[in-house]
C-alpha atoms as a PDB file:
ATOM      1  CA  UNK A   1      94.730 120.539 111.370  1.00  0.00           C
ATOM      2  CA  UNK A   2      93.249 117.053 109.877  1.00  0.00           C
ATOM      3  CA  UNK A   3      91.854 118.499 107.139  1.00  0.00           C
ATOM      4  CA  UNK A   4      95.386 120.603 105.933  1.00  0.00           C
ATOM      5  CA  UNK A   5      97.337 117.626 106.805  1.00  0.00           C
ATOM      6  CA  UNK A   6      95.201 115.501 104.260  1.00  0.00           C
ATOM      7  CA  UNK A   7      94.962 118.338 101.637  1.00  0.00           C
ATOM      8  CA  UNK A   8      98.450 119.103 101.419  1.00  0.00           C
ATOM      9  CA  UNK A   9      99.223 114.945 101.432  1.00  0.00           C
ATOM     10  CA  UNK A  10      96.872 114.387  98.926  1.00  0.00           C
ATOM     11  CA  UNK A  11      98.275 117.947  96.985  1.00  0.00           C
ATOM     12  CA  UNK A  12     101.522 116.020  96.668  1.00  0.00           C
ATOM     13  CA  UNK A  13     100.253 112.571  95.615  1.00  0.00           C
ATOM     14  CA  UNK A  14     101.627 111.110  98.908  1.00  0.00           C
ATOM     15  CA  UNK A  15      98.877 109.433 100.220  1.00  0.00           C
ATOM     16  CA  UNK A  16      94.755 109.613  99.377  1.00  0.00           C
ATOM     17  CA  UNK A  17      92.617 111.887 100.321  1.00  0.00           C
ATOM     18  CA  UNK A  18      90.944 109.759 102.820  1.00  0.00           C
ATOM     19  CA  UNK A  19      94.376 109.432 104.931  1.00  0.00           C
ATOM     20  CA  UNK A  20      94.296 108.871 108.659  1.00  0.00           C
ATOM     21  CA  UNK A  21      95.961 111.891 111.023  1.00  0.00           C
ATOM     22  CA  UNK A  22      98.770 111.390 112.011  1.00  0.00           C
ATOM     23  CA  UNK A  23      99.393 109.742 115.651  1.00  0.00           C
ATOM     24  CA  UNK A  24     100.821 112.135 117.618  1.00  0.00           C
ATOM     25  CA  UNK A  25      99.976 114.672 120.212  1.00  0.00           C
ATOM     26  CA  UNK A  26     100.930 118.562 119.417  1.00  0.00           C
ATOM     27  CA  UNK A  27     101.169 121.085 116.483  1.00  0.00           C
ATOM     28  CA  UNK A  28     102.596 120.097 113.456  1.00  0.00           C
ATOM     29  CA  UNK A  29     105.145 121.541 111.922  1.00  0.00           C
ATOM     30  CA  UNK A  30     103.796 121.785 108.737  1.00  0.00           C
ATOM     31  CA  UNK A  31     102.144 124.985 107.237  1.00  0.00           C
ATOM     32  CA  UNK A  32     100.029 125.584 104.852  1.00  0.00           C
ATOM     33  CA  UNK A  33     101.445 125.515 100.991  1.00  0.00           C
ATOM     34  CA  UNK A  34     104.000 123.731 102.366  1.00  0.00           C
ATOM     35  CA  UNK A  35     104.659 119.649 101.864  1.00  0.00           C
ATOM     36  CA  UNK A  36     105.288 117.893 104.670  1.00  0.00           C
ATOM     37  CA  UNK A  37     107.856 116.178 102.684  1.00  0.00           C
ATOM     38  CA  UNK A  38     110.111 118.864 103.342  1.00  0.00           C
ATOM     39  CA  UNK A  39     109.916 118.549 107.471  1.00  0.00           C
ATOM     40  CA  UNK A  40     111.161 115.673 109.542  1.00  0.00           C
ATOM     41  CA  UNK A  41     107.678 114.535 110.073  1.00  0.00           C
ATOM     42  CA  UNK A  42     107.462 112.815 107.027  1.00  0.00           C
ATOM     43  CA  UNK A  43     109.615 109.092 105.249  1.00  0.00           C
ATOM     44  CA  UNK A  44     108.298 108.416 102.181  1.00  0.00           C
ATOM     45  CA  UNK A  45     109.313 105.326  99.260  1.00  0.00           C
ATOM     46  CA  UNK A  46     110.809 108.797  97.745  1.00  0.00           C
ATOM     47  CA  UNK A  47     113.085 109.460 100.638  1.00  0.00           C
ATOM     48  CA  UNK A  48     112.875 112.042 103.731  1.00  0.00           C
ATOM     49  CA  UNK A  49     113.325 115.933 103.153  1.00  0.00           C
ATOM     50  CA  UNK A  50     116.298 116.902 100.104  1.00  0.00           C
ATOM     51  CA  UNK A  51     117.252 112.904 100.652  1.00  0.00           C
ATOM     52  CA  UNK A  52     115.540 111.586  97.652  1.00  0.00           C
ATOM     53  CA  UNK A  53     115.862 107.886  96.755  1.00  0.00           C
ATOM     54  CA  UNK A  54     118.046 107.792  93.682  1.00  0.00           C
ATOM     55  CA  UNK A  55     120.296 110.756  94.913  1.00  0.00           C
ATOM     56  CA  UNK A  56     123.571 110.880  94.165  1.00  0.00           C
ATOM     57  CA  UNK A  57     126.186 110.974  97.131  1.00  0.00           C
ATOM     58  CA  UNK A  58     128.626 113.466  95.177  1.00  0.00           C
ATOM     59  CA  UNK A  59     125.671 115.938  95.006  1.00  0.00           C
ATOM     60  CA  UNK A  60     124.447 115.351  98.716  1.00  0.00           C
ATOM     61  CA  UNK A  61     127.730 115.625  99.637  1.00  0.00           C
ATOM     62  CA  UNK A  62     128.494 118.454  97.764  1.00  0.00           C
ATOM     63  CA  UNK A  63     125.344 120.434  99.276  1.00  0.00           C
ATOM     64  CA  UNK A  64     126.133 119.784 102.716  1.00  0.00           C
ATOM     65  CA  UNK A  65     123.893 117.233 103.514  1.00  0.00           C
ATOM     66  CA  UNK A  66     126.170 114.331 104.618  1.00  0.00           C
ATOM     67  CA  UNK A  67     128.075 114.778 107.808  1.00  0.00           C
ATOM     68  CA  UNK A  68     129.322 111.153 107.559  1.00  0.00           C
ATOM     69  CA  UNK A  69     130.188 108.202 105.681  1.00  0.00           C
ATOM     70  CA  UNK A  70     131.292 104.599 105.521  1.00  0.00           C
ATOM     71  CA  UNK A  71     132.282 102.418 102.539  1.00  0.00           C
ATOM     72  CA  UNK A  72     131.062  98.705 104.085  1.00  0.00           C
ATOM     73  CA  UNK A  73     131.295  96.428 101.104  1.00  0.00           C
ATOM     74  CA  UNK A  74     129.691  95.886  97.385  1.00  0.00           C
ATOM     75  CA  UNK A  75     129.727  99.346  96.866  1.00  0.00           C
ATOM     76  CA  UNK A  76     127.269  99.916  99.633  1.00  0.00           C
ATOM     77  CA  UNK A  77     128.389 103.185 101.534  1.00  0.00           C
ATOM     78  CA  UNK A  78     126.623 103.845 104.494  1.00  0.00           C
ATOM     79  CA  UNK A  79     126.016 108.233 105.579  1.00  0.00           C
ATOM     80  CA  UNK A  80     124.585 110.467 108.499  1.00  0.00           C
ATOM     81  CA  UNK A  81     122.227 113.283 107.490  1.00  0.00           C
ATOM     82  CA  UNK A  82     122.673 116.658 108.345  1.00  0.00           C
ATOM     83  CA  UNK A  83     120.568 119.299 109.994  1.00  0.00           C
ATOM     84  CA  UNK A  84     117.119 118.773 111.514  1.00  0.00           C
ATOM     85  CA  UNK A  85     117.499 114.904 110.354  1.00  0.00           C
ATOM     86  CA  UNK A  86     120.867 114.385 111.667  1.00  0.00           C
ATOM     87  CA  UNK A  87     120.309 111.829 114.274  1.00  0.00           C
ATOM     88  CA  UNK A  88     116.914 110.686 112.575  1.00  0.00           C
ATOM     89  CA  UNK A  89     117.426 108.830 109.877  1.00  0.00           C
ATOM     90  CA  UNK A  90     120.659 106.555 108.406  1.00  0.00           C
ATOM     91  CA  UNK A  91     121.022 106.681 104.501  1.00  0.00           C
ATOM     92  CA  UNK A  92     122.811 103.649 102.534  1.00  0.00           C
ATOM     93  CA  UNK A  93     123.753 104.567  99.349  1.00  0.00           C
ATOM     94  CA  UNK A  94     124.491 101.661  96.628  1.00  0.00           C
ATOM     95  CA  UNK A  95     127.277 102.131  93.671  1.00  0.00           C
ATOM     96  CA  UNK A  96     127.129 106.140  94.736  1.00  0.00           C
ATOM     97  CA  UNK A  97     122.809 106.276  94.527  1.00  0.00           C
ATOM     98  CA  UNK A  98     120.709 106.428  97.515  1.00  0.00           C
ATOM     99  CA  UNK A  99     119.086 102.914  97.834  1.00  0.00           C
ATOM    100  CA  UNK A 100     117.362 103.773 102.016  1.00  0.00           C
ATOM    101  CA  UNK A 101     116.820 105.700 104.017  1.00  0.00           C
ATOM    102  CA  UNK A 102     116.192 104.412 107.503  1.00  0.00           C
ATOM    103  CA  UNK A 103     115.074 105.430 111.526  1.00  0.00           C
ATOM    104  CA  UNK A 104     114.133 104.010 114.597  1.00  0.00           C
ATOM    105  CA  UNK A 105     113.462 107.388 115.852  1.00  0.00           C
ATOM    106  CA  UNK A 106     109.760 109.247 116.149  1.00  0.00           C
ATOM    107  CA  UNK A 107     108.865 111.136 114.198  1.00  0.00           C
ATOM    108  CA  UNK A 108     108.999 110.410 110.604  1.00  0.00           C
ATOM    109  CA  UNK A 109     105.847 108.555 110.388  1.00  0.00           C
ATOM    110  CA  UNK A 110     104.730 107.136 106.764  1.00  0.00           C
ATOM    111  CA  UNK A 111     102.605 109.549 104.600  1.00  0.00           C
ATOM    112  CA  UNK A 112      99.806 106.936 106.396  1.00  0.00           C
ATOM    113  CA  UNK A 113     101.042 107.983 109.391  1.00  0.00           C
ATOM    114  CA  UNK A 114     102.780 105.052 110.606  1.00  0.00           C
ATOM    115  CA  UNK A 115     105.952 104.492 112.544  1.00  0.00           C
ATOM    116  CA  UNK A 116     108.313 103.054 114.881  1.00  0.00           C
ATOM    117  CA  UNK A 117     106.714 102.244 118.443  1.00  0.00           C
ATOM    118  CA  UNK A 118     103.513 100.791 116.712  1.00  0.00           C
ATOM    119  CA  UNK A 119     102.557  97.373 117.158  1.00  0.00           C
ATOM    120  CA  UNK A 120     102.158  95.609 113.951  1.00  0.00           C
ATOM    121  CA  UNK A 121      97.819  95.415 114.130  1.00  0.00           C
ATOM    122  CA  UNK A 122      97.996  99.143 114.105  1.00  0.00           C
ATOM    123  CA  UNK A 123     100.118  98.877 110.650  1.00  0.00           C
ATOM    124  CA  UNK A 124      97.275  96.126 109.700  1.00  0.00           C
ATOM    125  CA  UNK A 125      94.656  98.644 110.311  1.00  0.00           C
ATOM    126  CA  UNK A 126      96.164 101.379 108.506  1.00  0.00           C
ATOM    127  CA  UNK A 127      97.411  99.968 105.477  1.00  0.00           C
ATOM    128  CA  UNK A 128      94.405  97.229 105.279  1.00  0.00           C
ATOM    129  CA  UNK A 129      95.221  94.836 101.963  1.00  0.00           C
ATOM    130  CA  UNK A 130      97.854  97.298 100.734  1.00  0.00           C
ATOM    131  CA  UNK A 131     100.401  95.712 103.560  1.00  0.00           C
ATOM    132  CA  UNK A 132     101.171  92.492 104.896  1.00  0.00           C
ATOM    133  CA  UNK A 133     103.217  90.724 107.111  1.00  0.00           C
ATOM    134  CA  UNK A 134     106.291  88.572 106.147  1.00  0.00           C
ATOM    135  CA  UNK A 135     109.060  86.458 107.432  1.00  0.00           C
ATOM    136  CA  UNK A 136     112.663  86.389 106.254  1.00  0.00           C
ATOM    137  CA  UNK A 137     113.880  83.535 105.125  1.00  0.00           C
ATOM    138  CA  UNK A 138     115.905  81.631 107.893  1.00  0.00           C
ATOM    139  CA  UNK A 139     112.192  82.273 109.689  1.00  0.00           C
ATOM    140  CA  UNK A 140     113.252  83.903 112.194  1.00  0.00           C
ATOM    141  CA  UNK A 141     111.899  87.858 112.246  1.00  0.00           C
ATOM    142  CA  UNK A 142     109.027  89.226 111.064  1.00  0.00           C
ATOM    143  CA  UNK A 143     108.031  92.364 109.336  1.00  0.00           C
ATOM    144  CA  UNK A 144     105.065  94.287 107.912  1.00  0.00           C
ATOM    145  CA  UNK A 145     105.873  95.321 104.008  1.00  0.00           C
ATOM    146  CA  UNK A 146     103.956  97.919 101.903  1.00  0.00           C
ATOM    147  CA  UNK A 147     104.524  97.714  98.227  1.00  0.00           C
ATOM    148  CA  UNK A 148     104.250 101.137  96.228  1.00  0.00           C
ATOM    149  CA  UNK A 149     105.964  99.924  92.499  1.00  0.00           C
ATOM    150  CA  UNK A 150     109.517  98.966  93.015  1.00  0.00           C
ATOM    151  CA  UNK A 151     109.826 101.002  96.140  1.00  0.00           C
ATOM    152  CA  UNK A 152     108.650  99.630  99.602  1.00  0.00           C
ATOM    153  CA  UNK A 153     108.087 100.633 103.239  1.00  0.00           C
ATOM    154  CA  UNK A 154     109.588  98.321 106.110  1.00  0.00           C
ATOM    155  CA  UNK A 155     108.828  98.025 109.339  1.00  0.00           C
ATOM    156  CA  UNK A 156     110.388  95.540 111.078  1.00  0.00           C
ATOM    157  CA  UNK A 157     110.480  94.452 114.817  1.00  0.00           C
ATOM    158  CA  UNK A 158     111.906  96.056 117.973  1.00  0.00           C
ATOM    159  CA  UNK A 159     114.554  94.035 119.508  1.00  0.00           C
ATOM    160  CA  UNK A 160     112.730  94.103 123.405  1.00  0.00           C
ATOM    161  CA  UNK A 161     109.051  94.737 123.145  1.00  0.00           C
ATOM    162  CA  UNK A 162     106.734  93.263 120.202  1.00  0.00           C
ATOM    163  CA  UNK A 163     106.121  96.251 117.721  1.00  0.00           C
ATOM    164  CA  UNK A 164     107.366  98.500 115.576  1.00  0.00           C
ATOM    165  CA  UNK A 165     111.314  98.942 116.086  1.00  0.00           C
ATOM    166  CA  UNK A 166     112.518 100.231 112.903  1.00  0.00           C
ATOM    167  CA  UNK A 167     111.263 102.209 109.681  1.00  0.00           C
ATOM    168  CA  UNK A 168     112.412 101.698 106.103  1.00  0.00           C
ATOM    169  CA  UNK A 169     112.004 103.188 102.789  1.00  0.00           C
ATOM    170  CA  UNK A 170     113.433 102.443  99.356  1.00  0.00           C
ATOM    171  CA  UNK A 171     113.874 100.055  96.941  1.00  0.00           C
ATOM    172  CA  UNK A 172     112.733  96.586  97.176  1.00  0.00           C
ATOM    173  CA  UNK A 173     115.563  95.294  95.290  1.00  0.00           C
ATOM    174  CA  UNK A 174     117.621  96.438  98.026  1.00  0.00           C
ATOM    175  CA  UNK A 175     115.083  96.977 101.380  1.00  0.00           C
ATOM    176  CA  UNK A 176     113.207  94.102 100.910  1.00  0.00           C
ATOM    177  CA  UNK A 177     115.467  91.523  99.589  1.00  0.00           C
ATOM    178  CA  UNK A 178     118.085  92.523 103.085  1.00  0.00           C
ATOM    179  CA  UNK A 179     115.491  92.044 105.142  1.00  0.00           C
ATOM    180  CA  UNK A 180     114.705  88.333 103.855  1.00  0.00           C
ATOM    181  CA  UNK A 181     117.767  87.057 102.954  1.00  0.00           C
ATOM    182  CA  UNK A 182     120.183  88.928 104.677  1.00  0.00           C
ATOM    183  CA  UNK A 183     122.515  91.930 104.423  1.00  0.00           C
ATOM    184  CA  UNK A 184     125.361  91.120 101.808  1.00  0.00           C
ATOM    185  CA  UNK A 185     127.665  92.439 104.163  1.00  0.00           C
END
């Protein structure tokens, strides 16, 4: 199962050849020829499943793929997902184009294979130098980043145990930059 997991990972340019298994017990729900981008096993800086970062909210809409939405405030409108990932991720969509896509749910993992409920060594171990942890900027909460261009991967803390309480994907501009300073909301 290791070595299709890798091969169709590394097929897709999600993550290198030498990628760990993912940590979980069980049989995958991937099959062969088939990218695991497409199951709810997999968050990615590109999105989860059909929700693609730079999506459109008319279209996703349109398709059936939003079963709920909020307008909150500078043009940030927050959406469920439908189907096998309603319930596991939250989507926040920015001037109409998706901007995150969020869970604090297991699975997805990372294309590394990490995810919410690990402690923040395990991320260290993974990711090695292309992660690190920071701090926001009032100092007060810490998270482990992964830069991949303009996009990121966030996991930040879990409210009542140390680890791994949430997992983020998108762009920095918008993942990142809430995280340290602050939701504009």
């Amino acid at each position: 199962m290791y070595v299709v997991v890798v091969t169709v990972l590394a097929l897709v340019g999600a993550a290198p050849a030498t990628a760990a298994a993912l940590p979980r017990s069980g049989a995958s729900v991937a099959v062969a020829g088939q990218p695991l981008a497409t199951t709810t096993d997999v968050m990615s800086v590109r999105g989860a499943g059909p929700y693609r970062i730079g999506a459109s909210l008319d279209r996703l809409t349109a398709a059936g793929l939003i079963d709920w939405s909020v307008a909150t405030c500078d043009g940030v409108v927050a959406a469920g997902a439908t189907g096998a990932w309603a319930g596991v991720i939250l989507l926040a969509f920015r001037h109409g184009r998706l901007v995150e896509v969020s869970t604090a749910t297991v699975p997805p993992y990372s294309p590394a294979g990490a995810g919410v409920g690990m402690t923040f060594a395990q991320l260290e171990t993974i990711y090695g130098p292309r992660g690190g942890l920071i701090s926001n900027d009032a100092g007060t909460a810490t998270a482990y980043l992964v830069r991949v261009g303009a996009r990121v991967e966030l996991f930040t803390g879990h409210p009542i145990r140390p680890g791994v309480g949430a997992f983020q994907v998108g762009t920095a501009s918008v993942v990142e930059r809430n995280f340290r300073q602050g939701g504009t909301c």
